[in-house]
PDB file of N, CA and C in Angstrom:
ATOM      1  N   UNK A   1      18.284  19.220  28.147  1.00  0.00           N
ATOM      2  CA  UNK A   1      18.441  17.792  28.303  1.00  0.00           C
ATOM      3  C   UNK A   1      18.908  17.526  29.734  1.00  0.00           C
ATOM      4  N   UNK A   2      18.277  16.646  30.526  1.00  0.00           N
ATOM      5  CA  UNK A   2      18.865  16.196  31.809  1.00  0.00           C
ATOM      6  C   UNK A   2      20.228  15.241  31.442  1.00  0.00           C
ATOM      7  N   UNK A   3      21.266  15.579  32.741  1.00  0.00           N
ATOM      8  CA  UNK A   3      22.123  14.847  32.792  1.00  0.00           C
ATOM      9  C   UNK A   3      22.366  14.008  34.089  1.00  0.00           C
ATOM     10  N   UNK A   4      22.676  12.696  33.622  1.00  0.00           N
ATOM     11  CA  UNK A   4      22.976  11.665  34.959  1.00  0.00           C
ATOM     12  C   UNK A   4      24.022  11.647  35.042  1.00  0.00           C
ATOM     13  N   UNK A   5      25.045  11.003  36.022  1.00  0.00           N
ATOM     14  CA  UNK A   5      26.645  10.839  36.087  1.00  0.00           C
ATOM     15  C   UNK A   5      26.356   9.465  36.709  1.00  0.00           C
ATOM     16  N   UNK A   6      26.718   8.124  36.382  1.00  0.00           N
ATOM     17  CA  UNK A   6      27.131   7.256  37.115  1.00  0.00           C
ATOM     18  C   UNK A   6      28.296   7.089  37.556  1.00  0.00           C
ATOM     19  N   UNK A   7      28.931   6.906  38.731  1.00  0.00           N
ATOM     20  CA  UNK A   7      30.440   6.538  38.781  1.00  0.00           C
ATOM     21  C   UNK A   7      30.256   5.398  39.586  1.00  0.00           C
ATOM     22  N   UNK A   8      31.203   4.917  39.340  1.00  0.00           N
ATOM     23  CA  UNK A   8      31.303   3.428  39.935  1.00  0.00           C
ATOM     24  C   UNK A   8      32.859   3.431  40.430  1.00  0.00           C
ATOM     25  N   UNK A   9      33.084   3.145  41.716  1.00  0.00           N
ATOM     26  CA  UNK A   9      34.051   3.061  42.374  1.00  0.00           C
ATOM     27  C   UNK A   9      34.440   1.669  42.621  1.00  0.00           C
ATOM     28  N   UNK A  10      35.964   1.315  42.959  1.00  0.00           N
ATOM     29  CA  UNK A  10      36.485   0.531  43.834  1.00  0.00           C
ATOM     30  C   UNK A  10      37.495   0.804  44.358  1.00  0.00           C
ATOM     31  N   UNK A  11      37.241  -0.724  45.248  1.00  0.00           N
ATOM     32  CA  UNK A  11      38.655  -0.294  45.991  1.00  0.00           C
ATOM     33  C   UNK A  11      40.054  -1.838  45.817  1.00  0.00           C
ATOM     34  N   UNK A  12      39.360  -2.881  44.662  1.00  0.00           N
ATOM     35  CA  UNK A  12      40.233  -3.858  44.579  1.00  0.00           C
ATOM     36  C   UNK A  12      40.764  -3.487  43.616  1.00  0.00           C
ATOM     37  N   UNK A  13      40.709  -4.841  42.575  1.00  0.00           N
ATOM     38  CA  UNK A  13      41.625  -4.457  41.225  1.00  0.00           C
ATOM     39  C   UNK A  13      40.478  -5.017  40.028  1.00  0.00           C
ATOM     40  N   UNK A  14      39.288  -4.780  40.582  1.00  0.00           N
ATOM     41  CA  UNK A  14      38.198  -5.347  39.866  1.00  0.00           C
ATOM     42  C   UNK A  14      37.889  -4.257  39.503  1.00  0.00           C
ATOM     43  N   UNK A  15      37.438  -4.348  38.102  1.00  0.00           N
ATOM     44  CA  UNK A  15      37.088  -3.162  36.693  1.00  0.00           C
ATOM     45  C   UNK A  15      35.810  -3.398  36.401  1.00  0.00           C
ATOM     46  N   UNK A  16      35.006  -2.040  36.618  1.00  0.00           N
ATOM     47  CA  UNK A  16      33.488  -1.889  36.026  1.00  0.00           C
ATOM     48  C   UNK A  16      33.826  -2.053  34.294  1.00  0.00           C
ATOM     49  N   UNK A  17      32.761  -2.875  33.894  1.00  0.00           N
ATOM     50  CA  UNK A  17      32.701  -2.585  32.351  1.00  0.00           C
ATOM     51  C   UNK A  17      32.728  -1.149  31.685  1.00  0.00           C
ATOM     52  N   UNK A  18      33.629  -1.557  30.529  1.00  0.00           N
ATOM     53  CA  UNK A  18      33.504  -0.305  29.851  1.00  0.00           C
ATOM     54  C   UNK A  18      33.109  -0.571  28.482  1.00  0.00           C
ATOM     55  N   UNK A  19      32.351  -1.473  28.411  1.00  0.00           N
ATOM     56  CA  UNK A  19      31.515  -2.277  27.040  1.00  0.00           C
ATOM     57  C   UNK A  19      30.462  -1.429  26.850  1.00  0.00           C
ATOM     58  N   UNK A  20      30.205  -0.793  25.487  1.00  0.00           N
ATOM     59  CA  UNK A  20      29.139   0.269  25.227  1.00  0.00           C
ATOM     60  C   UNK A  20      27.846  -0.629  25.235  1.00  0.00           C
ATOM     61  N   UNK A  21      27.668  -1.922  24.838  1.00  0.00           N
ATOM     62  CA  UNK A  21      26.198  -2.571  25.402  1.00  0.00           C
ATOM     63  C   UNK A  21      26.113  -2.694  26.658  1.00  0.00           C
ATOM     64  N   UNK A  22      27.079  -2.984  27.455  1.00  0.00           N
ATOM     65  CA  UNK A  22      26.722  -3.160  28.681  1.00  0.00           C
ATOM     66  C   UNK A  22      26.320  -1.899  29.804  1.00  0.00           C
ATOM     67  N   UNK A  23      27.027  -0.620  29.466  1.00  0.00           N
ATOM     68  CA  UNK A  23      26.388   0.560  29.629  1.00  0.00           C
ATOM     69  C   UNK A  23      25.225   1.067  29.217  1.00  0.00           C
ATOM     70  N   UNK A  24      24.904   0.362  28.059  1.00  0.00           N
ATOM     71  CA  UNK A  24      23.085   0.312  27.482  1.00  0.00           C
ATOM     72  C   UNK A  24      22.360   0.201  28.104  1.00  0.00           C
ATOM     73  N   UNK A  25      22.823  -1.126  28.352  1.00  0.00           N
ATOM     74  CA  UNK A  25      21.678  -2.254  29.334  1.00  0.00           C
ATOM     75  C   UNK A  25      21.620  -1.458  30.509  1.00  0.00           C
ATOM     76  N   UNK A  26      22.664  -0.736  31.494  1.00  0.00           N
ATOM     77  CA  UNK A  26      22.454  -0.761  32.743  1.00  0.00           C
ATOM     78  C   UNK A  26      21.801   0.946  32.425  1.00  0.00           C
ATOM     79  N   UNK A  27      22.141   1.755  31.167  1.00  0.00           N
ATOM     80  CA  UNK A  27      21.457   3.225  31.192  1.00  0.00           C
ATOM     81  C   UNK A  27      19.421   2.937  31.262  1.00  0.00           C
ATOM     82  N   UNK A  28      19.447   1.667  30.139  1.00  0.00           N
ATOM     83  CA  UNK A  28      18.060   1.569  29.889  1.00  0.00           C
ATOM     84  C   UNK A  28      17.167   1.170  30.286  1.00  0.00           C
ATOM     85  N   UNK A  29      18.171   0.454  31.563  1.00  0.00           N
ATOM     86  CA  UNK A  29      17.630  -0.154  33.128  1.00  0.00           C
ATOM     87  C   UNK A  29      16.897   0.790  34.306  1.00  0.00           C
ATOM     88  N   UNK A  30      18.112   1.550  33.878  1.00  0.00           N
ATOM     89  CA  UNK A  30      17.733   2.397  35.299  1.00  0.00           C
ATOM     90  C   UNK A  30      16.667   3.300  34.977  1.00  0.00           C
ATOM     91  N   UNK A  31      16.201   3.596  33.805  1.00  0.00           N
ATOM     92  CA  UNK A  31      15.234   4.647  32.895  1.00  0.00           C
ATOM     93  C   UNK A  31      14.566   4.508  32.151  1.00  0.00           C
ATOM     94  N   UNK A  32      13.948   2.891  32.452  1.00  0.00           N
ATOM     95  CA  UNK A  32      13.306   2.068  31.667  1.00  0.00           C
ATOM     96  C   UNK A  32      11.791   2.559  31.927  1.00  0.00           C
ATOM     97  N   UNK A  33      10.726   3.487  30.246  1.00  0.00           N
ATOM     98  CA  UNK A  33      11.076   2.451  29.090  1.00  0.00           C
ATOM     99  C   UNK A  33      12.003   3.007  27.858  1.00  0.00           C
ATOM    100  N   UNK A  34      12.601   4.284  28.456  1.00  0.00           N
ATOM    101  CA  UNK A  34      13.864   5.156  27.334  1.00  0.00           C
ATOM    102  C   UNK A  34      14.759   3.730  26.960  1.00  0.00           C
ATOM    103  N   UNK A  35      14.656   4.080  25.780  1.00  0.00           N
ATOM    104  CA  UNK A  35      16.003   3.383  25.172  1.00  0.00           C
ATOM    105  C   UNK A  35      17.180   4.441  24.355  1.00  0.00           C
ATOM    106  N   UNK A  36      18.246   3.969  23.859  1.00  0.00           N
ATOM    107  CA  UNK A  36      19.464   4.332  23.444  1.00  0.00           C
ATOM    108  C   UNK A  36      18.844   5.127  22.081  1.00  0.00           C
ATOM    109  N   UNK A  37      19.339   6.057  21.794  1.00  0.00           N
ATOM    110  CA  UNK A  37      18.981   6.841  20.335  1.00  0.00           C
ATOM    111  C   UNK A  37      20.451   7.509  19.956  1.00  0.00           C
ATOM    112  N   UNK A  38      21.860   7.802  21.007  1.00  0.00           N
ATOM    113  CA  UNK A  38      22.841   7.777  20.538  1.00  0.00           C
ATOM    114  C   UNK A  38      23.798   7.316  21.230  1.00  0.00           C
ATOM    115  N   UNK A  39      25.123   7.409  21.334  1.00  0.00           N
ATOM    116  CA  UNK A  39      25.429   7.127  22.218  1.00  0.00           C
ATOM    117  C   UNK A  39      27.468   8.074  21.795  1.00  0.00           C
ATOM    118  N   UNK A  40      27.987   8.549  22.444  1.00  0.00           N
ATOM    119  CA  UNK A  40      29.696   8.663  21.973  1.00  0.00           C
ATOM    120  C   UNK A  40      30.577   8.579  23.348  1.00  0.00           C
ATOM    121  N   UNK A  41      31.446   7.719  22.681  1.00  0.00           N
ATOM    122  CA  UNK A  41      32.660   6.809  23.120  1.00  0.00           C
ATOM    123  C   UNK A  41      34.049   8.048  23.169  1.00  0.00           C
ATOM    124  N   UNK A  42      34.255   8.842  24.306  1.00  0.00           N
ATOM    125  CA  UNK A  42      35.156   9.514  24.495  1.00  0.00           C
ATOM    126  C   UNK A  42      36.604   9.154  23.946  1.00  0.00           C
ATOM    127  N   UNK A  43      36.808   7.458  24.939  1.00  0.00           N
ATOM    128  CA  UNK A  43      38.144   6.978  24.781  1.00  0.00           C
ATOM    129  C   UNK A  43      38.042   6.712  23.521  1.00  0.00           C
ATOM    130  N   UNK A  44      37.556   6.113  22.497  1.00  0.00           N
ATOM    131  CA  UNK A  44      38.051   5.749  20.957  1.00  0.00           C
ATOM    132  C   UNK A  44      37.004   6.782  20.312  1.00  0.00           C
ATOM    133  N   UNK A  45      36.803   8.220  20.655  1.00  0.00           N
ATOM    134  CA  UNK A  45      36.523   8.949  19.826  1.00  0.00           C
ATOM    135  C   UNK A  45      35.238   9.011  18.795  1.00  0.00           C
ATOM    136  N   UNK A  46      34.436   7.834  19.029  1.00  0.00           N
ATOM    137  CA  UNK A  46      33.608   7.235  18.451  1.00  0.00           C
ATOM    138  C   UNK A  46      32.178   7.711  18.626  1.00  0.00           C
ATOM    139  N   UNK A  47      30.975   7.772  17.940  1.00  0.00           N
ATOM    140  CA  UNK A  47      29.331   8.099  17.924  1.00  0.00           C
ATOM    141  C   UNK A  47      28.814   7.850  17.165  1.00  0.00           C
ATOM    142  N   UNK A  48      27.531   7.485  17.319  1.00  0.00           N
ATOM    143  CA  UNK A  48      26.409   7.404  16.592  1.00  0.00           C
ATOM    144  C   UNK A  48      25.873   8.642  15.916  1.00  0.00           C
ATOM    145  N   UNK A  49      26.550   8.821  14.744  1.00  0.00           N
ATOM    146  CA  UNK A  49      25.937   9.827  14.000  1.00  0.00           C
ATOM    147  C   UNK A  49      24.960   9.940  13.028  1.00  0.00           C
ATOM    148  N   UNK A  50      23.682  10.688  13.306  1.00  0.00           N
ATOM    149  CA  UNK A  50      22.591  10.640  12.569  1.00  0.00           C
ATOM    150  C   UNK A  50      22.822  11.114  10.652  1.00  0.00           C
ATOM    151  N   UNK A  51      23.803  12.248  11.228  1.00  0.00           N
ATOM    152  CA  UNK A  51      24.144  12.334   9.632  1.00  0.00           C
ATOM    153  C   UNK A  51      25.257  11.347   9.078  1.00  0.00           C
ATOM    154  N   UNK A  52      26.079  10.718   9.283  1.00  0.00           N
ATOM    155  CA  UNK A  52      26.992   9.769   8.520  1.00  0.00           C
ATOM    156  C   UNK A  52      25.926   8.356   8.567  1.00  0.00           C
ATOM    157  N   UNK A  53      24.886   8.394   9.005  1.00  0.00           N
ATOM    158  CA  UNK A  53      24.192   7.391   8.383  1.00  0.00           C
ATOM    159  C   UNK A  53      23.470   7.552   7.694  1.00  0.00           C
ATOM    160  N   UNK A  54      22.912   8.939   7.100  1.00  0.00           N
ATOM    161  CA  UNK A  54      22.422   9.345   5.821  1.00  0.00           C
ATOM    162  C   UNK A  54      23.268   9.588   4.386  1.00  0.00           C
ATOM    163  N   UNK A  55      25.234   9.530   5.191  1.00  0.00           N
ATOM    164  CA  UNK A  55      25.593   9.722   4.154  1.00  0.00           C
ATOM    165  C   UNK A  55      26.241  11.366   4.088  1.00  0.00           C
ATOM    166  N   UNK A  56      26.396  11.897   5.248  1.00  0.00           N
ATOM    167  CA  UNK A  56      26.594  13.237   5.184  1.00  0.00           C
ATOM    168  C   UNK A  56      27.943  13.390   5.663  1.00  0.00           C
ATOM    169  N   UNK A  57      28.159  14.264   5.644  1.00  0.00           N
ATOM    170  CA  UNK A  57      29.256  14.953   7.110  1.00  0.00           C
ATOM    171  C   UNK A  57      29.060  15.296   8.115  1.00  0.00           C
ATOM    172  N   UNK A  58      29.641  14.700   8.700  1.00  0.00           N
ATOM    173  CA  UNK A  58      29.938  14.740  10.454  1.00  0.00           C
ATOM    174  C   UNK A  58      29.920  15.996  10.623  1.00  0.00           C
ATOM    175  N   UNK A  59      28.912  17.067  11.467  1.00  0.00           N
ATOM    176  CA  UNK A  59      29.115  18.742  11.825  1.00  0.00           C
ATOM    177  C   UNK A  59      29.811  18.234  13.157  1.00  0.00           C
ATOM    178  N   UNK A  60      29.990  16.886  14.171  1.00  0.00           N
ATOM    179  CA  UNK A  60      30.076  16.884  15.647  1.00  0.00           C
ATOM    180  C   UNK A  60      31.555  17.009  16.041  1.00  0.00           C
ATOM    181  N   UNK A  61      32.433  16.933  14.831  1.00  0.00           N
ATOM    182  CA  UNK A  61      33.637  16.580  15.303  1.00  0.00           C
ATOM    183  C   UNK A  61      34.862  17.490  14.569  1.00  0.00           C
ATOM    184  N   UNK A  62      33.587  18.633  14.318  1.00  0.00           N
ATOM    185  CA  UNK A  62      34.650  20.107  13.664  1.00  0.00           C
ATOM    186  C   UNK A  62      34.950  20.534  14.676  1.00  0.00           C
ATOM    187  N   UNK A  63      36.109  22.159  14.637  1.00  0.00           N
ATOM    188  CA  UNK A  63      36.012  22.907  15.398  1.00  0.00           C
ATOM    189  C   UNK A  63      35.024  23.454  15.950  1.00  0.00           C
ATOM    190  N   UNK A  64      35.092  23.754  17.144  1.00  0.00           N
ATOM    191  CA  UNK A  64      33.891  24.576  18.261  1.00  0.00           C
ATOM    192  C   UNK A  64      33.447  25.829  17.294  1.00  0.00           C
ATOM    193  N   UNK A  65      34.898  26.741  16.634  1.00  0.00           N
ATOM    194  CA  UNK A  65      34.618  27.962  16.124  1.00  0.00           C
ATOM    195  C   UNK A  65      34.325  27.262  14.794  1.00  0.00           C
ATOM    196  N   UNK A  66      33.829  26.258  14.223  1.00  0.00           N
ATOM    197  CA  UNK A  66      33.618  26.359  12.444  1.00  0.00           C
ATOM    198  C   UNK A  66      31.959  26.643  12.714  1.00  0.00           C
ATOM    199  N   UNK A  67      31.695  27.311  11.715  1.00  0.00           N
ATOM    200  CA  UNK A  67      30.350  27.609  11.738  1.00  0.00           C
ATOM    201  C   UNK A  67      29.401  26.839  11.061  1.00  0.00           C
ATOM    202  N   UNK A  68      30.140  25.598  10.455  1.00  0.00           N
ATOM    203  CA  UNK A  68      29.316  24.264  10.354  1.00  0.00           C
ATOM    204  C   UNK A  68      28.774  23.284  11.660  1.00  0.00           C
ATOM    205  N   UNK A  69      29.536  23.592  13.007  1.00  0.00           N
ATOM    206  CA  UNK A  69      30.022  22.906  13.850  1.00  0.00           C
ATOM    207  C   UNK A  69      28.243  22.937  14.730  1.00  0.00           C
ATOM    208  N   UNK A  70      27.556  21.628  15.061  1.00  0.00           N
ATOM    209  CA  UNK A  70      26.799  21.233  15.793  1.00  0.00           C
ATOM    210  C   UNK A  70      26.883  20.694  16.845  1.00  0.00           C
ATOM    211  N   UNK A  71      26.841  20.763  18.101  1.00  0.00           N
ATOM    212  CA  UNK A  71      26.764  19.957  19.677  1.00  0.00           C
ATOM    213  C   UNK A  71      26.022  18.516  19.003  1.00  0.00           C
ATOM    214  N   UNK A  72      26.609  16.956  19.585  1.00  0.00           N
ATOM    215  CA  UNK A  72      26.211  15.991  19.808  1.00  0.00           C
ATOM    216  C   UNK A  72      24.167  16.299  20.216  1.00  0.00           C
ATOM    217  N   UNK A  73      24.281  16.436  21.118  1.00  0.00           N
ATOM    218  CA  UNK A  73      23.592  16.095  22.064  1.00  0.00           C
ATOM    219  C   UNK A  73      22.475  17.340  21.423  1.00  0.00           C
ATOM    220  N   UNK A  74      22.748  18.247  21.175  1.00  0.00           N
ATOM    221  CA  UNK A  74      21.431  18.912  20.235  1.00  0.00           C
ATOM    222  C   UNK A  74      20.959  18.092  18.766  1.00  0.00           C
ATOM    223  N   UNK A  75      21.614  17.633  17.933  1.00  0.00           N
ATOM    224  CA  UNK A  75      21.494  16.903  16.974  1.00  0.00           C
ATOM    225  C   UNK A  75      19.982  16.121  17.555  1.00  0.00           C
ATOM    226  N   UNK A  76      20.681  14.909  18.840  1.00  0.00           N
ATOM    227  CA  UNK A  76      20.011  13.813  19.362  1.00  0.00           C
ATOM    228  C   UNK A  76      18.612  14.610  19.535  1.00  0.00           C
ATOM    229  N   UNK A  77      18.689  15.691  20.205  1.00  0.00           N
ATOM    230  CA  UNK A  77      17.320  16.213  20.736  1.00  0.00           C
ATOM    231  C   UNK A  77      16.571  16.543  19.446  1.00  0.00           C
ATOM    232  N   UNK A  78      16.895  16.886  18.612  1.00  0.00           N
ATOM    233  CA  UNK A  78      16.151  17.557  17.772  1.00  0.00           C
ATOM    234  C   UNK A  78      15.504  16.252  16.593  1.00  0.00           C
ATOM    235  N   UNK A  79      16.767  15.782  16.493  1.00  0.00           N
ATOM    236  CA  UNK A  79      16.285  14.558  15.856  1.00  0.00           C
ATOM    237  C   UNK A  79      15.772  13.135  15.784  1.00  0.00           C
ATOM    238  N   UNK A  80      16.345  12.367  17.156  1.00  0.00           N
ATOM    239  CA  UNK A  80      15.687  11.341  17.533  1.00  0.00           C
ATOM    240  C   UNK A  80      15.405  11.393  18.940  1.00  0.00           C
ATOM    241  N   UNK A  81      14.593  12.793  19.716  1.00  0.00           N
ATOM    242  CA  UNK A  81      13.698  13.131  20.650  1.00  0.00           C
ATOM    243  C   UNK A  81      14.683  12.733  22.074  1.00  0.00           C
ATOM    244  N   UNK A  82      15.749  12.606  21.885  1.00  0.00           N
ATOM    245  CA  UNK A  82      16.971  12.065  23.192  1.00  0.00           C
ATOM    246  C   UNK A  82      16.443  13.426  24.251  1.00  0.00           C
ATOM    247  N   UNK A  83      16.399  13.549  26.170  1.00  0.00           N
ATOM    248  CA  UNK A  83      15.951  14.163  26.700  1.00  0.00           C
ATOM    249  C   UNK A  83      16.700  13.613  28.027  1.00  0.00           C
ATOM    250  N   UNK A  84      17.945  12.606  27.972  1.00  0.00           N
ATOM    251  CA  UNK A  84      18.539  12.116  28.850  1.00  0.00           C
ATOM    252  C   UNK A  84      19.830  11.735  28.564  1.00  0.00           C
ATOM    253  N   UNK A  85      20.724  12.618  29.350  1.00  0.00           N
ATOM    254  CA  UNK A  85      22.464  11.582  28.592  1.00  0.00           C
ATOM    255  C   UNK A  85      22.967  11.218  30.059  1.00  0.00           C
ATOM    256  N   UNK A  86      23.032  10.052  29.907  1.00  0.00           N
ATOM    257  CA  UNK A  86      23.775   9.133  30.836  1.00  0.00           C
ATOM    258  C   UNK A  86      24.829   8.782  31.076  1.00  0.00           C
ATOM    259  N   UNK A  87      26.493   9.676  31.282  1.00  0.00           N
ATOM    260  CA  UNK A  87      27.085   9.922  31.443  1.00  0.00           C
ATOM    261  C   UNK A  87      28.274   8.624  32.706  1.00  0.00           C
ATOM    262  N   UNK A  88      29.003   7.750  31.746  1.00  0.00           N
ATOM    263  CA  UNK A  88      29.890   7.418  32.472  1.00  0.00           C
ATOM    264  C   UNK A  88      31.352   7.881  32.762  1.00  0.00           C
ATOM    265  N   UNK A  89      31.708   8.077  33.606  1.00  0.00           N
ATOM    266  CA  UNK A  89      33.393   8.677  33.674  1.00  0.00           C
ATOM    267  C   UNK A  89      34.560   7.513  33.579  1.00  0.00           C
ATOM    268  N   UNK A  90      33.718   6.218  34.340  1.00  0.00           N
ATOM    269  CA  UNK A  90      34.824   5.683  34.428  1.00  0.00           C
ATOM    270  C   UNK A  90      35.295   4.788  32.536  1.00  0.00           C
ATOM    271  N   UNK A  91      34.561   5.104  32.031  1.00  0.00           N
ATOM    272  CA  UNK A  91      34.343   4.299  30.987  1.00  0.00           C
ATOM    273  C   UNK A  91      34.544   5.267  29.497  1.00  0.00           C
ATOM    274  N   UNK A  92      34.627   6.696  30.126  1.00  0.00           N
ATOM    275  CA  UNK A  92      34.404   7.590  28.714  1.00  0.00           C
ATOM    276  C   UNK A  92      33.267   7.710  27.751  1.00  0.00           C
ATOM    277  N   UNK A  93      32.371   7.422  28.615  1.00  0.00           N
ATOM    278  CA  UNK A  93      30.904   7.279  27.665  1.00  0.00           C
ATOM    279  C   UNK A  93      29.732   7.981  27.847  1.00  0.00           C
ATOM    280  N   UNK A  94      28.983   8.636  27.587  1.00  0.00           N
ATOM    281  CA  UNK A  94      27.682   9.072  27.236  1.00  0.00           C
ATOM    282  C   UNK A  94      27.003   8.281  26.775  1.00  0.00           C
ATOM    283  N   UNK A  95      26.043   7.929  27.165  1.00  0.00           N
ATOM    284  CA  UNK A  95      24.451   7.410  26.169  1.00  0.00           C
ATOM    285  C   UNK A  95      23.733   7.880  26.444  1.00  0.00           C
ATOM    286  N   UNK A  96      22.616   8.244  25.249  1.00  0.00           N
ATOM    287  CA  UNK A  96      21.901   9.239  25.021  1.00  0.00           C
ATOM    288  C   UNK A  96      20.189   8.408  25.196  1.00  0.00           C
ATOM    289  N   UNK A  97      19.353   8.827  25.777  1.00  0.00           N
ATOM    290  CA  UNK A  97      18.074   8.346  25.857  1.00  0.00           C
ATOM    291  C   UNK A  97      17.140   8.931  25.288  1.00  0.00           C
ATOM    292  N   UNK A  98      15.792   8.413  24.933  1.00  0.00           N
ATOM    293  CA  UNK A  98      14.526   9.211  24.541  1.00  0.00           C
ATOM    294  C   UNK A  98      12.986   7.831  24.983  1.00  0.00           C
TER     295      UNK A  98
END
């Protein structure tokens, strides 16, 4: 999977968004016509999980060593064709493209 890093700097007291649509918009902008297929929220711990929307258990948020334990970002590839994570720092976010 390719990875992007946006960072966005300043130097006032003015704050880049850290709104997960608004990181959408500007991931699906720049890599348009990929759109969003996942996306996880570092600071509140949060993702789009393909299996808790079937109803399953979460493999993304076991231990590294449980041998149930799946990578995010392989899930995305395998399952909804993601081939781009768009990586914000200042914001704690990943979004995932396909």
């Amino acid at each position: 999977m390719d990875k992007v890093t946006v960072n966005i700097e300043n130097d006032g007291e003015s704050r880049a968004t850290e709104i997960i649509a608004d990181l959408r918009a500007v991931a699906e902008t720049l890599f348009f016509p990929m759109k969003l297929v996942g996306f996880w929220d570092y600071h509140k711990d949060m993702h789009l999980c393909p299996q808790e929307e079937r109803r399953l258990v979460c493999p993304h948020e076991l231990a590294n060593d449980d041998p149930k334990f799946v990578e995010y970002a392989m899930t995305l590839q395998r399952e909804r064709g993601a081939n781009i994570e768009v990586s914000f720092p200042h914001a704690k976010v990943s979004i995932y493209l396909s």
